[in-house]
N, C-alpha and C. Protein backbone atom coordinates (compact mmCIF):
# COMPACT_ATOMS: atom_id res chain seq x y z
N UNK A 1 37.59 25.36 -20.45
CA UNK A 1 38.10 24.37 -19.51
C UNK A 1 37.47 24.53 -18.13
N UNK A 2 37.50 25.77 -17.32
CA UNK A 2 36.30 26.00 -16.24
C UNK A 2 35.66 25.60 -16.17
N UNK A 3 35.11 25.78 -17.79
CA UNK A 3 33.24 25.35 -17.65
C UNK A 3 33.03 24.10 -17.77
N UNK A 4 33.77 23.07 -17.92
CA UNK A 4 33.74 21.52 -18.05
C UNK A 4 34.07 21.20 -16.74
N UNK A 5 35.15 21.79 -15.74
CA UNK A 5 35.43 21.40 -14.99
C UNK A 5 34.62 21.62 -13.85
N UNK A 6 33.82 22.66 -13.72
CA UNK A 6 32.63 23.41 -13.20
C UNK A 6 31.32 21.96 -13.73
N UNK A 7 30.79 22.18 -14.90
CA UNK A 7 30.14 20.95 -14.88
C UNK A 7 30.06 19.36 -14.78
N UNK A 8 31.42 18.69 -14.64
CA UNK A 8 31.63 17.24 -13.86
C UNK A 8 31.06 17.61 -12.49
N UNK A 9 31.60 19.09 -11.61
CA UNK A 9 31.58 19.32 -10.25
C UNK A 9 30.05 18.70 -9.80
N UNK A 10 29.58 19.71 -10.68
CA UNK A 10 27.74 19.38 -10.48
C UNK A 10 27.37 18.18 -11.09
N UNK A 11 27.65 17.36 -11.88
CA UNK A 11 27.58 16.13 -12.31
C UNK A 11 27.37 15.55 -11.03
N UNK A 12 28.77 15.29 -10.62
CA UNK A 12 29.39 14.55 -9.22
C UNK A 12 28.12 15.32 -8.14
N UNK A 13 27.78 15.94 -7.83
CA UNK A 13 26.44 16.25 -6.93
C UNK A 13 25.17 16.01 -7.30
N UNK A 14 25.04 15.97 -8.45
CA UNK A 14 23.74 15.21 -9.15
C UNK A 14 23.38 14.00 -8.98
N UNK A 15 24.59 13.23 -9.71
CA UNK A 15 24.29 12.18 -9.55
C UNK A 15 23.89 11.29 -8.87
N UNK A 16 24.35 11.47 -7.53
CA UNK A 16 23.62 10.46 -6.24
C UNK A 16 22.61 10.98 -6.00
N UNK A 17 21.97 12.12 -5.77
CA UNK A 17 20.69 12.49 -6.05
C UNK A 17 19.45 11.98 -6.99
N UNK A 18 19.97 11.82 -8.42
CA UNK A 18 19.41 11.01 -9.00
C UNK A 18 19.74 10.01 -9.06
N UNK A 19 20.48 9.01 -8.23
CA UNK A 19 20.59 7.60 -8.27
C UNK A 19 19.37 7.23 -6.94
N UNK A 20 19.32 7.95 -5.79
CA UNK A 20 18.18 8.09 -5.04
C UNK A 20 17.18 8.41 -5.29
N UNK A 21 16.49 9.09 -6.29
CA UNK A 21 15.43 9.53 -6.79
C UNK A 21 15.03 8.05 -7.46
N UNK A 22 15.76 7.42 -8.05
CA UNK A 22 15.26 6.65 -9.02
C UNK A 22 15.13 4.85 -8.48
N UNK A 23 16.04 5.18 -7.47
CA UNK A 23 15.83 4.33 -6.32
C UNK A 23 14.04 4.25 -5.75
N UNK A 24 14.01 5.42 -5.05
CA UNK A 24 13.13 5.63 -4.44
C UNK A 24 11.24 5.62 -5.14
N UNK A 25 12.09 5.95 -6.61
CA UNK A 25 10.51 6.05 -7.52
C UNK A 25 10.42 4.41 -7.96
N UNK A 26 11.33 3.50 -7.96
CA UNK A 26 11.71 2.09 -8.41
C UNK A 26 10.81 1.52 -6.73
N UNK A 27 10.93 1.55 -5.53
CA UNK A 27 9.97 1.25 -4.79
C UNK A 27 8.82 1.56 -4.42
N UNK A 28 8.42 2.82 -5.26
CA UNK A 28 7.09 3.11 -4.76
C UNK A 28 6.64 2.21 -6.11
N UNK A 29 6.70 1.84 -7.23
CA UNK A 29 6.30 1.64 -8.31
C UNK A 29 6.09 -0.18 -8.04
N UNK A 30 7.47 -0.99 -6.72
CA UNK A 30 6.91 -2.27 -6.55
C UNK A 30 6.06 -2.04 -5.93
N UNK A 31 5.77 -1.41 -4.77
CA UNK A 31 4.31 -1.20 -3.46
C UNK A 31 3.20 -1.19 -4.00
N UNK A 32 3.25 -0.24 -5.07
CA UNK A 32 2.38 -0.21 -5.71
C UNK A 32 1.50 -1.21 -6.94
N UNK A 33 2.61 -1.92 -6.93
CA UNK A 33 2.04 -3.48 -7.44
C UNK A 33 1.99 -4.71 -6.81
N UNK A 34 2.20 -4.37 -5.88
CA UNK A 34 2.12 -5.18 -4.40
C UNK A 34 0.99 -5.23 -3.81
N UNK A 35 0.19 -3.73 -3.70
CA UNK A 35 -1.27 -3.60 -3.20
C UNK A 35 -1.64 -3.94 -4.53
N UNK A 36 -1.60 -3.44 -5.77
CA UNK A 36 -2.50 -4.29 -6.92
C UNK A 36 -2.77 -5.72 -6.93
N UNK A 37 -1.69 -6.20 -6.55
CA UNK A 37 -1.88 -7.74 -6.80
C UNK A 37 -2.38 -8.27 -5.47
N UNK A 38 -2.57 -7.77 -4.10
CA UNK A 38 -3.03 -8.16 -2.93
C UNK A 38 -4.56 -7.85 -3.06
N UNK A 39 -4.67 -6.78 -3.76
CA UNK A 39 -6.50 -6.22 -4.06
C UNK A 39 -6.71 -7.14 -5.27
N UNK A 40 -6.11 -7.62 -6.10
CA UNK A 40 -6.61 -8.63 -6.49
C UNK A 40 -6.93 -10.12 -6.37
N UNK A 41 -6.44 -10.09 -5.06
CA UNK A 41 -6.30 -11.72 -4.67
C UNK A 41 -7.25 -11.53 -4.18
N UNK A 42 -7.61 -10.35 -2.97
CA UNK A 42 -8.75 -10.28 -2.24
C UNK A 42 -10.11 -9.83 -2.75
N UNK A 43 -10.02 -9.27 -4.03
CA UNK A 43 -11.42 -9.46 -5.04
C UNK A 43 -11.88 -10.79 -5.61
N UNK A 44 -11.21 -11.58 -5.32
CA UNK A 44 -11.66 -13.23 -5.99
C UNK A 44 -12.82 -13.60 -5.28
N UNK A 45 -13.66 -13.76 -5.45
CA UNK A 45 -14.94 -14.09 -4.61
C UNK A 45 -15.46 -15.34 -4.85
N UNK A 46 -14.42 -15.95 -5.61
CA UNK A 46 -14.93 -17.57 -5.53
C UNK A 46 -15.13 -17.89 -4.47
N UNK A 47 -16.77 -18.76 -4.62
CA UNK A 47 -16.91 -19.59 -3.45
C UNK A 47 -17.68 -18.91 -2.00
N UNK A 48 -17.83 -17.74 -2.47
CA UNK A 48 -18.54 -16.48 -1.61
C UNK A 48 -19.82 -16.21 -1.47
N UNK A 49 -20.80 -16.83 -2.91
CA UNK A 49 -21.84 -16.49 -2.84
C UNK A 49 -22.30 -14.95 -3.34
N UNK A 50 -23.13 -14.36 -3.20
CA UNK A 50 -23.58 -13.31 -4.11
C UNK A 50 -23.21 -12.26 -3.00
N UNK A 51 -23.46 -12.28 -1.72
CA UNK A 51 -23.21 -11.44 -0.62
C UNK A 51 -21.45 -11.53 -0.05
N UNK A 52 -20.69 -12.93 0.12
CA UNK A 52 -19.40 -12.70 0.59
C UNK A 52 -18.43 -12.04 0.02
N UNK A 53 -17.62 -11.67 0.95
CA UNK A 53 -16.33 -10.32 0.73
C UNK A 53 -15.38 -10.94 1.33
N UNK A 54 -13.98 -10.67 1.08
CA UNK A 54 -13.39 -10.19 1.92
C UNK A 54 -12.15 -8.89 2.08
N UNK A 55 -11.89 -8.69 3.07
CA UNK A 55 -10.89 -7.66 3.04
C UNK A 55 -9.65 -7.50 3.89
N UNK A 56 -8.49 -6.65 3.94
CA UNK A 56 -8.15 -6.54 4.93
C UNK A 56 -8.47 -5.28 5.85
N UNK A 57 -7.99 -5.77 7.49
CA UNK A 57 -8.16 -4.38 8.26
C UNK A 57 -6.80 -4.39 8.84
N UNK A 58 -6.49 -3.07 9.63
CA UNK A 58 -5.00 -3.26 10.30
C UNK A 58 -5.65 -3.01 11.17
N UNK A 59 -4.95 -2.83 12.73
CA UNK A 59 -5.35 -2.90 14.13
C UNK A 59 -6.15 -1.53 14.66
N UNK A 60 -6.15 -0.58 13.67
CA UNK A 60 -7.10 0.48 13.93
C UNK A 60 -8.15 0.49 12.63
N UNK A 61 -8.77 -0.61 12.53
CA UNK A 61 -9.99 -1.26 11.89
C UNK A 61 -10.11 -0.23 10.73
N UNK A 62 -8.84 -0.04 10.06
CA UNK A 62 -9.41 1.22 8.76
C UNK A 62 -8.91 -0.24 7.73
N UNK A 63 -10.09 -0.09 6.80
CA UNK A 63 -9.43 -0.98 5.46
C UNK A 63 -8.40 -0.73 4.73
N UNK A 64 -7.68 -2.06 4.78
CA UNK A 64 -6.20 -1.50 3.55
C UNK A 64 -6.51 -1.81 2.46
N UNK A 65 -7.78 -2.67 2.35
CA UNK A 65 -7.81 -3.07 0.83
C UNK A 65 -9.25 -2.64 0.51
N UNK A 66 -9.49 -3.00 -0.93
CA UNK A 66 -11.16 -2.37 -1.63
C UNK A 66 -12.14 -3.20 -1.52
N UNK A 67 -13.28 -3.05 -1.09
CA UNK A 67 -14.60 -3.64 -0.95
C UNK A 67 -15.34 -3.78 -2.44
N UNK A 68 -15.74 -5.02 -2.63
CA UNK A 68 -16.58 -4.50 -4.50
C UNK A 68 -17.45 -3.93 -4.27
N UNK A 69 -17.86 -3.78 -2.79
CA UNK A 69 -19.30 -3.13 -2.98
C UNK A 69 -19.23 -1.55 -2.97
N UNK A 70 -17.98 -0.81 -2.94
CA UNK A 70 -18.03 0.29 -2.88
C UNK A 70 -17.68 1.08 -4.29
N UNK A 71 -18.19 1.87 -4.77
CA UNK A 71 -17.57 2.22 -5.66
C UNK A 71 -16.55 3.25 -6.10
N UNK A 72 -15.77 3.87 -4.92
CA UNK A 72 -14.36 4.43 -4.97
C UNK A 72 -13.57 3.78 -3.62
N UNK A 73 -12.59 3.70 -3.64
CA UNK A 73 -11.85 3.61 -2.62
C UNK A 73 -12.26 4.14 -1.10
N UNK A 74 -11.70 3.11 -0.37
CA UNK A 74 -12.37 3.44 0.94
C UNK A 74 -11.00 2.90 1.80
N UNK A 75 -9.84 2.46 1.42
CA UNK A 75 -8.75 2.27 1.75
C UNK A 75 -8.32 3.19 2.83
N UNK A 76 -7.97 3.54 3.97
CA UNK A 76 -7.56 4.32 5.24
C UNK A 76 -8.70 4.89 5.65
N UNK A 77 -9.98 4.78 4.92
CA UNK A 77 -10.78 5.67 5.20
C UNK A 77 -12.31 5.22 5.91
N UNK A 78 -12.33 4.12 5.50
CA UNK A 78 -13.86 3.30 5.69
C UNK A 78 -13.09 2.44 7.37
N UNK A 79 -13.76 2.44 8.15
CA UNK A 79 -13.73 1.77 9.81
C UNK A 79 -14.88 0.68 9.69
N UNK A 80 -13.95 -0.38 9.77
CA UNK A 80 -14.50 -1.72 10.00
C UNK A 80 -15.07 -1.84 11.46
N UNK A 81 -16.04 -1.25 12.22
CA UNK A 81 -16.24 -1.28 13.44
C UNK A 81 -17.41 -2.67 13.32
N UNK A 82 -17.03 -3.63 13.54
CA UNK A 82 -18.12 -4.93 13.82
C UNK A 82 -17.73 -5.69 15.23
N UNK A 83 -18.59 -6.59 15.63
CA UNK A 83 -18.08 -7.84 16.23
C UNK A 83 -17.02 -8.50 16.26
N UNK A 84 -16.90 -9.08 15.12
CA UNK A 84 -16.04 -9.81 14.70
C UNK A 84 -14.69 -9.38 14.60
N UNK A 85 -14.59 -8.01 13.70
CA UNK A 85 -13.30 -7.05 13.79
C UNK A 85 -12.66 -6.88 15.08
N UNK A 86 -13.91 -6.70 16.43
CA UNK A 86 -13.22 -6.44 17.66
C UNK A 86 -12.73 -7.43 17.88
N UNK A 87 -13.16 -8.58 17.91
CA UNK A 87 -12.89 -9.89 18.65
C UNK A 87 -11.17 -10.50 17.94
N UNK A 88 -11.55 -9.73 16.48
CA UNK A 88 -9.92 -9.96 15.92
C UNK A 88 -8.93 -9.35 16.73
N UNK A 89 -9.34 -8.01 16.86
CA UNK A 89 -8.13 -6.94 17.59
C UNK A 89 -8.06 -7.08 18.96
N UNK A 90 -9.02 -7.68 19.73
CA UNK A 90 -8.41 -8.33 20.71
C UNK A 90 -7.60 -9.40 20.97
N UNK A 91 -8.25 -10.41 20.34
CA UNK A 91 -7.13 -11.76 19.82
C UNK A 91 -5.50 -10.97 19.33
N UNK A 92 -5.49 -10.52 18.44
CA UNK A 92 -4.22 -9.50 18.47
C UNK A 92 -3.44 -8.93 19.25
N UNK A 93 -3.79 -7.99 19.99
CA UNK A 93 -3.88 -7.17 21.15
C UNK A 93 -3.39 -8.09 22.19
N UNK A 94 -3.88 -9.43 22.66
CA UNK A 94 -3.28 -10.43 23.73
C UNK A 94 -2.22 -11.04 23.34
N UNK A 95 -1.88 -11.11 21.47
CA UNK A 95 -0.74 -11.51 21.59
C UNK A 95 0.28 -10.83 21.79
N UNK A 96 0.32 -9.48 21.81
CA UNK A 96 1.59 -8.59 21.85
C UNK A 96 2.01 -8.30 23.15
């Protein structure tokens, strides 16, 4: 009888633990098909020609999404430093 009553105890402390765990693995698992399906919209190159891309950048010009021309990931890591990129992040930058 202890030992049942001893194990509901830890039940009852488990459980919200693993109701958060499974929570938490249930949103990384949409994000993660969230950037799949955003890297796939942005691999469509209809209409691009043999040379056009596109991608995204966030305001410190690191790519969030994949280039075809690269062949591993370059996601946080590759710096979009161009013209054009600046002229975005300034346009940005004046609106805030």
């Amino acid at each position: 009888m202890v030992i049942h009553s001893r194990l509901n105890r830890l039940e009852q402390r488990v459980k919200p633990l693993q109701e958060e765990f499974e929570q938490k693995e249930k949103e990384r698992r949409d994000k993660e098909k969230s950037f799949e399906l955003i890297n796939e919209i942005m691999e469509d190159r209809t209409g691009l020609g043999e040379t056009g891309e596109t991608y995204l950048i966030g305001t410190d010009l690191l790519m969030r999404t994949d280039s075809w021309r690269e062949q591993e990931s370059r996601v946080l890591k590759m710096e979009v430093d161009t013209e054009s990129t600046k002229q975005w992040l300034e346009n940005v930058q004046e609106r805030d």
